[in-house]
PDB file of N, CA and C in Angstrom:
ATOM      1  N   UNK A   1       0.845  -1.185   0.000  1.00  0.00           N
ATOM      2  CA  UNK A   1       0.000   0.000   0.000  1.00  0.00           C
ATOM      3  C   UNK A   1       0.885   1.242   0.000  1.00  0.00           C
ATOM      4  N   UNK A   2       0.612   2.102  -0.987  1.00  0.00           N
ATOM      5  CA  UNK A   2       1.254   3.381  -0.965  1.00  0.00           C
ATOM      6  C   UNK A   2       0.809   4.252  -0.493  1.00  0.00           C
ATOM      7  N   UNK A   3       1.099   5.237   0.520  1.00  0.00           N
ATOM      8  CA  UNK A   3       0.732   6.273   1.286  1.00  0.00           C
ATOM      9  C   UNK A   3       1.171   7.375   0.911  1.00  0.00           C
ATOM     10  N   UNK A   4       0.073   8.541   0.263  1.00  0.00           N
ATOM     11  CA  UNK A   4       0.567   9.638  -0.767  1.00  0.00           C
ATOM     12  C   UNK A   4       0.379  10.909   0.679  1.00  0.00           C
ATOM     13  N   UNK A   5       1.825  11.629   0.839  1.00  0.00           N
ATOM     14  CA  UNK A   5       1.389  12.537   1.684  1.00  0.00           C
ATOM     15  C   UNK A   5       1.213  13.890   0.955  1.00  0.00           C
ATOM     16  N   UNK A   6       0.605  14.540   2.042  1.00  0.00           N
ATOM     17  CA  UNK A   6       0.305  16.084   1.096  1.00  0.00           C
ATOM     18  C   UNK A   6       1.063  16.689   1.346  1.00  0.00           C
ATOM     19  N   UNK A   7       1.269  17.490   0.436  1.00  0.00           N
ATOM     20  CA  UNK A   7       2.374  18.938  -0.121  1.00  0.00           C
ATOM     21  C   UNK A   7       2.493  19.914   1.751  1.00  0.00           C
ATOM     22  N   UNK A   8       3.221  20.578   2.241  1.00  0.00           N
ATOM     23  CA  UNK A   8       2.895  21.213   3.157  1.00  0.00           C
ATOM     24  C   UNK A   8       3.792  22.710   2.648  1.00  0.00           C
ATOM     25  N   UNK A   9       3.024  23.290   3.155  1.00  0.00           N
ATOM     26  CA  UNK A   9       3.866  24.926   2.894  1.00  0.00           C
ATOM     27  C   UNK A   9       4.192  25.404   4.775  1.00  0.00           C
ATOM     28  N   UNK A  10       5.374  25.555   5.284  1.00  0.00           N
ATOM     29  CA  UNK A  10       5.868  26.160   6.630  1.00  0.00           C
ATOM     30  C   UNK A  10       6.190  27.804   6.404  1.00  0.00           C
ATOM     31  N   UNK A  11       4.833  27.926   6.598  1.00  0.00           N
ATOM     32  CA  UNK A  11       4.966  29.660   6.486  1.00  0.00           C
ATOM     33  C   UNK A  11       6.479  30.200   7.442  1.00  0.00           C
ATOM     34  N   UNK A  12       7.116  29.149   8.398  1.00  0.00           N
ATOM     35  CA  UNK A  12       8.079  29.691   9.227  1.00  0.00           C
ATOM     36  C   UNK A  12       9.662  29.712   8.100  1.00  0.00           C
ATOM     37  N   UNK A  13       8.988  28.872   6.619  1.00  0.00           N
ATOM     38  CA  UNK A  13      10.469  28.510   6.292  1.00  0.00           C
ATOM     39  C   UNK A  13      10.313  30.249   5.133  1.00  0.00           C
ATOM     40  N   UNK A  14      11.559  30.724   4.698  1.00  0.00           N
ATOM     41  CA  UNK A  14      11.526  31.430   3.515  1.00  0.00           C
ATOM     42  C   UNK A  14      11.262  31.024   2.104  1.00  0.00           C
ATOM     43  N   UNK A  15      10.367  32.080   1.886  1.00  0.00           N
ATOM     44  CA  UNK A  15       9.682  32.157   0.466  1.00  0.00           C
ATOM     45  C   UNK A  15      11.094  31.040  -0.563  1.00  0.00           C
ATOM     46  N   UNK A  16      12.158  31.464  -0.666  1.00  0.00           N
ATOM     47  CA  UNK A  16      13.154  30.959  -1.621  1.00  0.00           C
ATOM     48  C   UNK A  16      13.080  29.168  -1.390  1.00  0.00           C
ATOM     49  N   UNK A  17      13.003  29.127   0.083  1.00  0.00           N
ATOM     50  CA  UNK A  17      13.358  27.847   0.478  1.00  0.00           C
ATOM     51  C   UNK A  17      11.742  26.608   0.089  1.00  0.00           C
ATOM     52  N   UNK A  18      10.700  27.457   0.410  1.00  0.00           N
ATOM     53  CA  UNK A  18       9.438  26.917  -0.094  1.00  0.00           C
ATOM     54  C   UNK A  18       9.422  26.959  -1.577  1.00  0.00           C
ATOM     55  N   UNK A  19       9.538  26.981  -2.124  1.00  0.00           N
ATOM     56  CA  UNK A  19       9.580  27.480  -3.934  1.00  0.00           C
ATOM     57  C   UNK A  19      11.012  25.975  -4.540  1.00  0.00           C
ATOM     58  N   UNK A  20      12.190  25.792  -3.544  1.00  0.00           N
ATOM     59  CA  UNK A  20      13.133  25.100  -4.406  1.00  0.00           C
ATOM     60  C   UNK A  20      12.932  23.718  -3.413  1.00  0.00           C
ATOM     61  N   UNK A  21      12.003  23.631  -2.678  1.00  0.00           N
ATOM     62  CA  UNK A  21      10.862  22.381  -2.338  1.00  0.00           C
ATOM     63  C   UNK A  21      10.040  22.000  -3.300  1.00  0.00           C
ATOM     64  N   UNK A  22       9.277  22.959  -3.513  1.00  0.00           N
ATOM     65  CA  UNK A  22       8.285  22.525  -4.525  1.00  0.00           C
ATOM     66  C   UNK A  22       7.583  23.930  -5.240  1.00  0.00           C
ATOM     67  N   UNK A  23       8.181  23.682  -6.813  1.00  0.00           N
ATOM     68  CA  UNK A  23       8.570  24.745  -7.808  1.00  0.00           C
ATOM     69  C   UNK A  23       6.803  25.566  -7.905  1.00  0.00           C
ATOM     70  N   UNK A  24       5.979  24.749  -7.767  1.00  0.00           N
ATOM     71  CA  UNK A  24       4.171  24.869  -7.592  1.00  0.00           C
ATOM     72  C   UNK A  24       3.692  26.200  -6.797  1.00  0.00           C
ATOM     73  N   UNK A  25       4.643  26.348  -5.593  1.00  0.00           N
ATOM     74  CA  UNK A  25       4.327  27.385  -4.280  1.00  0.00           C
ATOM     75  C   UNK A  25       4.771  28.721  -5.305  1.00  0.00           C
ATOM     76  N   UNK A  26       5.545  29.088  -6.008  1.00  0.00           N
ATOM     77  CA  UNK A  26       5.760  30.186  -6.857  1.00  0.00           C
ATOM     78  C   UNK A  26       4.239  30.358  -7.983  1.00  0.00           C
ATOM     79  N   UNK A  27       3.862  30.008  -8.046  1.00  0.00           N
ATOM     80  CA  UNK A  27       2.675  30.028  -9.228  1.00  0.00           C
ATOM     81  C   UNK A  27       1.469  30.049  -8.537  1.00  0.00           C
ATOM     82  N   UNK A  28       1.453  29.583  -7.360  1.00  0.00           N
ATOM     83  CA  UNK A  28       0.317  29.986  -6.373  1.00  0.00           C
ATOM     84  C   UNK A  28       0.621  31.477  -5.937  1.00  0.00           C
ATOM     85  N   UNK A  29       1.515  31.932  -5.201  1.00  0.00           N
ATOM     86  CA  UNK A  29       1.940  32.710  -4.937  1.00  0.00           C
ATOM     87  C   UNK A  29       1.319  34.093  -5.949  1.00  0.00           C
ATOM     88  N   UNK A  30       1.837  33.520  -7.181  1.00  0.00           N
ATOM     89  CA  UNK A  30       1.939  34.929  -8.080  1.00  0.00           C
ATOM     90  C   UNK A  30       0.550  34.921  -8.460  1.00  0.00           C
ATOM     91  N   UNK A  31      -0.160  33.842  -8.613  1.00  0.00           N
ATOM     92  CA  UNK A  31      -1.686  34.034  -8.705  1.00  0.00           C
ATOM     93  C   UNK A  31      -2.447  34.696  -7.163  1.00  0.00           C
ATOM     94  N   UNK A  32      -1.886  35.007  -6.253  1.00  0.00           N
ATOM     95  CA  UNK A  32      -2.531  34.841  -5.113  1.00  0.00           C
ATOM     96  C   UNK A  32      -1.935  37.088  -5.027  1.00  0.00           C
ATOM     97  N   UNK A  33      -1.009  37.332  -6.279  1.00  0.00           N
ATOM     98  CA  UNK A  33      -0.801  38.204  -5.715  1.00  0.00           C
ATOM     99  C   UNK A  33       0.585  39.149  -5.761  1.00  0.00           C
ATOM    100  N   UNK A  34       1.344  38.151  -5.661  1.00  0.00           N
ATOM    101  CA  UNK A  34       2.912  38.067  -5.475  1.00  0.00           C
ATOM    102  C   UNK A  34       3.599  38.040  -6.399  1.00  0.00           C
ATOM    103  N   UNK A  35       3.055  38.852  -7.484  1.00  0.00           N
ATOM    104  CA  UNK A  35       3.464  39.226  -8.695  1.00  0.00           C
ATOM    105  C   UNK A  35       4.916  39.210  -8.894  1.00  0.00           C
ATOM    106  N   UNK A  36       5.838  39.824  -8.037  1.00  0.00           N
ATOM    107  CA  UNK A  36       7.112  39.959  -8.104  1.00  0.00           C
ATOM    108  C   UNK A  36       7.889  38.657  -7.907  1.00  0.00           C
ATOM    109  N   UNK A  37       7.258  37.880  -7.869  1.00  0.00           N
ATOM    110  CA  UNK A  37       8.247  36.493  -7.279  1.00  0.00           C
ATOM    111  C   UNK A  37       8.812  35.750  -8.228  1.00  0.00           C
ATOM    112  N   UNK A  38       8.010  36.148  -9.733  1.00  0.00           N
ATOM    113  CA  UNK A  38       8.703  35.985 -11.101  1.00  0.00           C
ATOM    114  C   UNK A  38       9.597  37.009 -11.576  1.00  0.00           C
ATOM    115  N   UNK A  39       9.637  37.179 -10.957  1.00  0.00           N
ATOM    116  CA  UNK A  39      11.272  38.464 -11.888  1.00  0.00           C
ATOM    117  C   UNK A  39      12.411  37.818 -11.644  1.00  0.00           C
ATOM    118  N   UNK A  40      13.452  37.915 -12.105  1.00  0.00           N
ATOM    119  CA  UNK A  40      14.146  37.593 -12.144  1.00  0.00           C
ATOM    120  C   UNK A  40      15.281  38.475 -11.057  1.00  0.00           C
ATOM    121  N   UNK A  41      15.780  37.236 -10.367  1.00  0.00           N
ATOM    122  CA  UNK A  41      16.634  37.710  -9.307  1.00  0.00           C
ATOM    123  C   UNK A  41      15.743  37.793  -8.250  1.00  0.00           C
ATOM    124  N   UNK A  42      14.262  38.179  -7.673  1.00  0.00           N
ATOM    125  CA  UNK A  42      13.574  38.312  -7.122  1.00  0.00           C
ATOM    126  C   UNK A  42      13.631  37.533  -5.887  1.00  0.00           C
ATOM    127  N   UNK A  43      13.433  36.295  -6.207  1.00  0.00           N
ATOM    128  CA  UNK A  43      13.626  34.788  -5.685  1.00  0.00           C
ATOM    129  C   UNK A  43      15.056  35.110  -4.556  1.00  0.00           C
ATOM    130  N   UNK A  44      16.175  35.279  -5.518  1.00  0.00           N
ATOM    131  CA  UNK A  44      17.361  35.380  -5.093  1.00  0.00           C
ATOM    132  C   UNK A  44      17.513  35.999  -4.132  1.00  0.00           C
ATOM    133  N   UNK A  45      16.937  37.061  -4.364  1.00  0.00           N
ATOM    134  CA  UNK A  45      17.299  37.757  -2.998  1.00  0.00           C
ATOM    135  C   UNK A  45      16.652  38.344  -1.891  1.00  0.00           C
ATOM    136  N   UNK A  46      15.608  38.953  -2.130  1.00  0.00           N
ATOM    137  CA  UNK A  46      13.814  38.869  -1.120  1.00  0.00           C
ATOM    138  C   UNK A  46      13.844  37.823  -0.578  1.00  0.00           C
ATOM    139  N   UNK A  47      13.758  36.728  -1.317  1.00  0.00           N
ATOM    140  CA  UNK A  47      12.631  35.862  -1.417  1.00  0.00           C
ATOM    141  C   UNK A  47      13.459  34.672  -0.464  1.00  0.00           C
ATOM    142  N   UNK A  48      14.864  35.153  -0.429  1.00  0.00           N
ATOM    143  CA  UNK A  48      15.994  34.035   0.553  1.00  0.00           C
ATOM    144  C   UNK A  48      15.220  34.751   2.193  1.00  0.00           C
ATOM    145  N   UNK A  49      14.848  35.622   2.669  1.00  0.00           N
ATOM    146  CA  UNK A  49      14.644  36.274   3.888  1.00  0.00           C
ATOM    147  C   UNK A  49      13.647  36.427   4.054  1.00  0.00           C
ATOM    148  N   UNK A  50      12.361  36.321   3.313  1.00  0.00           N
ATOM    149  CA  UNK A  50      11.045  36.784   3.466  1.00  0.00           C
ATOM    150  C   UNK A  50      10.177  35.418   3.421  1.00  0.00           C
ATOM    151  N   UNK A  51       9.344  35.599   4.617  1.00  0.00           N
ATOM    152  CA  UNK A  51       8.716  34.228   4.536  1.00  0.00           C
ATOM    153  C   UNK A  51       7.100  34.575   4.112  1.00  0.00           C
ATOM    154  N   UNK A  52       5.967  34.194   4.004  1.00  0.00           N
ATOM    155  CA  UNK A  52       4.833  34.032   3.348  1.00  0.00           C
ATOM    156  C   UNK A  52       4.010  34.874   4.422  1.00  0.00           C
ATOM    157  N   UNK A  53       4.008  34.977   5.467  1.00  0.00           N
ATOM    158  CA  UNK A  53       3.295  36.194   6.306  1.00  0.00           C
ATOM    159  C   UNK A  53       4.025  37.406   6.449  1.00  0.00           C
ATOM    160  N   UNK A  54       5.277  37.599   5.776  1.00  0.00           N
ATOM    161  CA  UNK A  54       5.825  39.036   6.079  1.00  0.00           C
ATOM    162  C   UNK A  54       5.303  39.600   4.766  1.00  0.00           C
ATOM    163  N   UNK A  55       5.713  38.748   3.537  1.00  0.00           N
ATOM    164  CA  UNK A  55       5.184  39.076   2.196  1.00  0.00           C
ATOM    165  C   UNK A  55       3.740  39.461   1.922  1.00  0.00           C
ATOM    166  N   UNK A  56       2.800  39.294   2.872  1.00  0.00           N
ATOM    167  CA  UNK A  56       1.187  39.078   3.219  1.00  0.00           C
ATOM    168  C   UNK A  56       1.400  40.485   3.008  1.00  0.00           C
ATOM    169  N   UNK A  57       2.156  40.869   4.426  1.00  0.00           N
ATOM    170  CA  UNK A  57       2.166  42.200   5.498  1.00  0.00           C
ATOM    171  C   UNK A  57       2.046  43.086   4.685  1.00  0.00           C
ATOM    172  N   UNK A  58       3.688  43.103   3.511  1.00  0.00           N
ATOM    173  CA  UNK A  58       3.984  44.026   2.984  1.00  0.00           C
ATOM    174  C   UNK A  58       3.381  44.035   1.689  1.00  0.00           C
ATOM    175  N   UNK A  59       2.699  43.393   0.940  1.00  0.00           N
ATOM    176  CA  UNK A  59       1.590  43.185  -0.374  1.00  0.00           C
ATOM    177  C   UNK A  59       0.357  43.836   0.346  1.00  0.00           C
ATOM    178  N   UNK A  60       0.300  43.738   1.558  1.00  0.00           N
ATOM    179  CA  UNK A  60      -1.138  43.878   1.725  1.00  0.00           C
ATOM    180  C   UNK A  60      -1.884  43.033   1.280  1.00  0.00           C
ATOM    181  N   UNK A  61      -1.857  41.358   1.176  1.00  0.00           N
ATOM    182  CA  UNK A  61      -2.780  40.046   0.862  1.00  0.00           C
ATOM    183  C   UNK A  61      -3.404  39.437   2.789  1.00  0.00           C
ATOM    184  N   UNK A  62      -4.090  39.512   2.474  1.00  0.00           N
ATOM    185  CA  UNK A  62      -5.010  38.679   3.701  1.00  0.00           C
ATOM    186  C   UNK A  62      -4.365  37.443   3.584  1.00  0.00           C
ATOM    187  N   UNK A  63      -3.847  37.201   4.816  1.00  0.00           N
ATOM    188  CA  UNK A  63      -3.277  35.929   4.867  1.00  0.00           C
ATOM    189  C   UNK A  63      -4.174  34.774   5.487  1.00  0.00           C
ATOM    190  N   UNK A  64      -4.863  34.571   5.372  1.00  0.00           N
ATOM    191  CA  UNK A  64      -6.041  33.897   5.928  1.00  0.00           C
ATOM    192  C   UNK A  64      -6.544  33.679   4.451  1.00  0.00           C
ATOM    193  N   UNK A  65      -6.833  34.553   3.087  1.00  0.00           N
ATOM    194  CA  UNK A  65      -7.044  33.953   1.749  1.00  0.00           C
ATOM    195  C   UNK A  65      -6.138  32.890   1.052  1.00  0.00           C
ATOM    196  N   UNK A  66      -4.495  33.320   1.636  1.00  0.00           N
ATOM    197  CA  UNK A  66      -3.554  32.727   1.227  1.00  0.00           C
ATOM    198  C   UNK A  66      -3.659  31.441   1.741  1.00  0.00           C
ATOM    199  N   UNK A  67      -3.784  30.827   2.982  1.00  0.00           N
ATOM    200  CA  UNK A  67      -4.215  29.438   3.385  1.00  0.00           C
ATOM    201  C   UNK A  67      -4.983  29.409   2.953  1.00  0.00           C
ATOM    202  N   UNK A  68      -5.987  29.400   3.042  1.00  0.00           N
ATOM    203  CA  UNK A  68      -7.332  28.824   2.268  1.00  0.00           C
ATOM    204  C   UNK A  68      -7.191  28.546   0.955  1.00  0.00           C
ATOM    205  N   UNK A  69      -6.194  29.412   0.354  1.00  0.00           N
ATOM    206  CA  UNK A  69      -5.958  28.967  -1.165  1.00  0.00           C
ATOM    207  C   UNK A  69      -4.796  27.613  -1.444  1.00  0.00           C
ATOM    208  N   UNK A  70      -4.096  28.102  -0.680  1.00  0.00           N
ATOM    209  CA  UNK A  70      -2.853  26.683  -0.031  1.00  0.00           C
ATOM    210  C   UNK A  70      -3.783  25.382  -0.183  1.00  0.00           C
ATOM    211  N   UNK A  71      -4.675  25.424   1.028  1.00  0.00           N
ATOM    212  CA  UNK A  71      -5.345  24.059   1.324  1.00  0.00           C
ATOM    213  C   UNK A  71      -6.137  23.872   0.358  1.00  0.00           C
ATOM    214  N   UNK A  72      -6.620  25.160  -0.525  1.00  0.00           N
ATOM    215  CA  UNK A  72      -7.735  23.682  -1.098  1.00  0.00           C
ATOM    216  C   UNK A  72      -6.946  23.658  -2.690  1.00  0.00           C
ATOM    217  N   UNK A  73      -5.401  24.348  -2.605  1.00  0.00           N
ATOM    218  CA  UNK A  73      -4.665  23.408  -3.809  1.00  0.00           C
ATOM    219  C   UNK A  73      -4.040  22.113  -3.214  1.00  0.00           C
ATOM    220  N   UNK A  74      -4.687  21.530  -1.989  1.00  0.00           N
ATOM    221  CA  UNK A  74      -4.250  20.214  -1.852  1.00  0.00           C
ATOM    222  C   UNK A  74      -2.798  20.639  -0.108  1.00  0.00           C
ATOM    223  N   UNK A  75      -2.680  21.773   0.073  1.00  0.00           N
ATOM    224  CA  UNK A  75      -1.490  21.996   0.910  1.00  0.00           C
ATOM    225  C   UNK A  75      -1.841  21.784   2.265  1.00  0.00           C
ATOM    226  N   UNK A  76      -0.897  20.929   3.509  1.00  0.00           N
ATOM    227  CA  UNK A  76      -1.206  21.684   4.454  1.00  0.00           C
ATOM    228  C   UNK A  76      -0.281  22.569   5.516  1.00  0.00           C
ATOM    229  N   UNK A  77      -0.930  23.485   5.762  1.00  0.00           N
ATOM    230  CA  UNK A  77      -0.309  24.491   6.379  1.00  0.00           C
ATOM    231  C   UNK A  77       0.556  24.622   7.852  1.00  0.00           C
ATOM    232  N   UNK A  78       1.862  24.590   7.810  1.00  0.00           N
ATOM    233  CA  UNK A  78       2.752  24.401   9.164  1.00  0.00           C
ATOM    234  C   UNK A  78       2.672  26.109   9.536  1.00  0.00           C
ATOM    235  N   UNK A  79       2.052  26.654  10.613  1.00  0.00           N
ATOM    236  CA  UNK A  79       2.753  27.917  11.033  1.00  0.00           C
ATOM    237  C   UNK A  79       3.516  27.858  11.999  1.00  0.00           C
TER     238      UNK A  79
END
């Protein structure tokens, strides 16, 4: 029997470090908002220090939409 676990996003880890886990959390992200997380270099260097509730803060995204959008692409949420 194979036991499929689900994807988890740790809002405690940085944006860079969630994204080169699993390449998916960038494309949620930029649909959710986070427009800048595709530029180039962006990733590199923000995105190494900034974790998914500071990025909320400073976008101004309700972070409470952002889980909810997490979980029902299948994620679950470590804070």
């Amino acid at each position: 029997m194979v036991t499929i676990m689900p994807h988890t996003v740790d809002f405690k880890k940085s944006i860079y470090e969630l994204v080169k886990e699993n390449p998916d959390v960038s494309t949620i992200m930029h649909d959710l908002g986070f427009t800048d997380i595709v530029k180039p270099g962006m990733l590199n260097t923000a995105g190494r220090i900034m974790t998914i509730p500071t990025g909320a803060t400073i976008k101004k995204i309700n972070l409470g939409k952002i889980k909810q959008t997490f979980q029902e692409k299948g994620y679950q949420i470590i804070d």
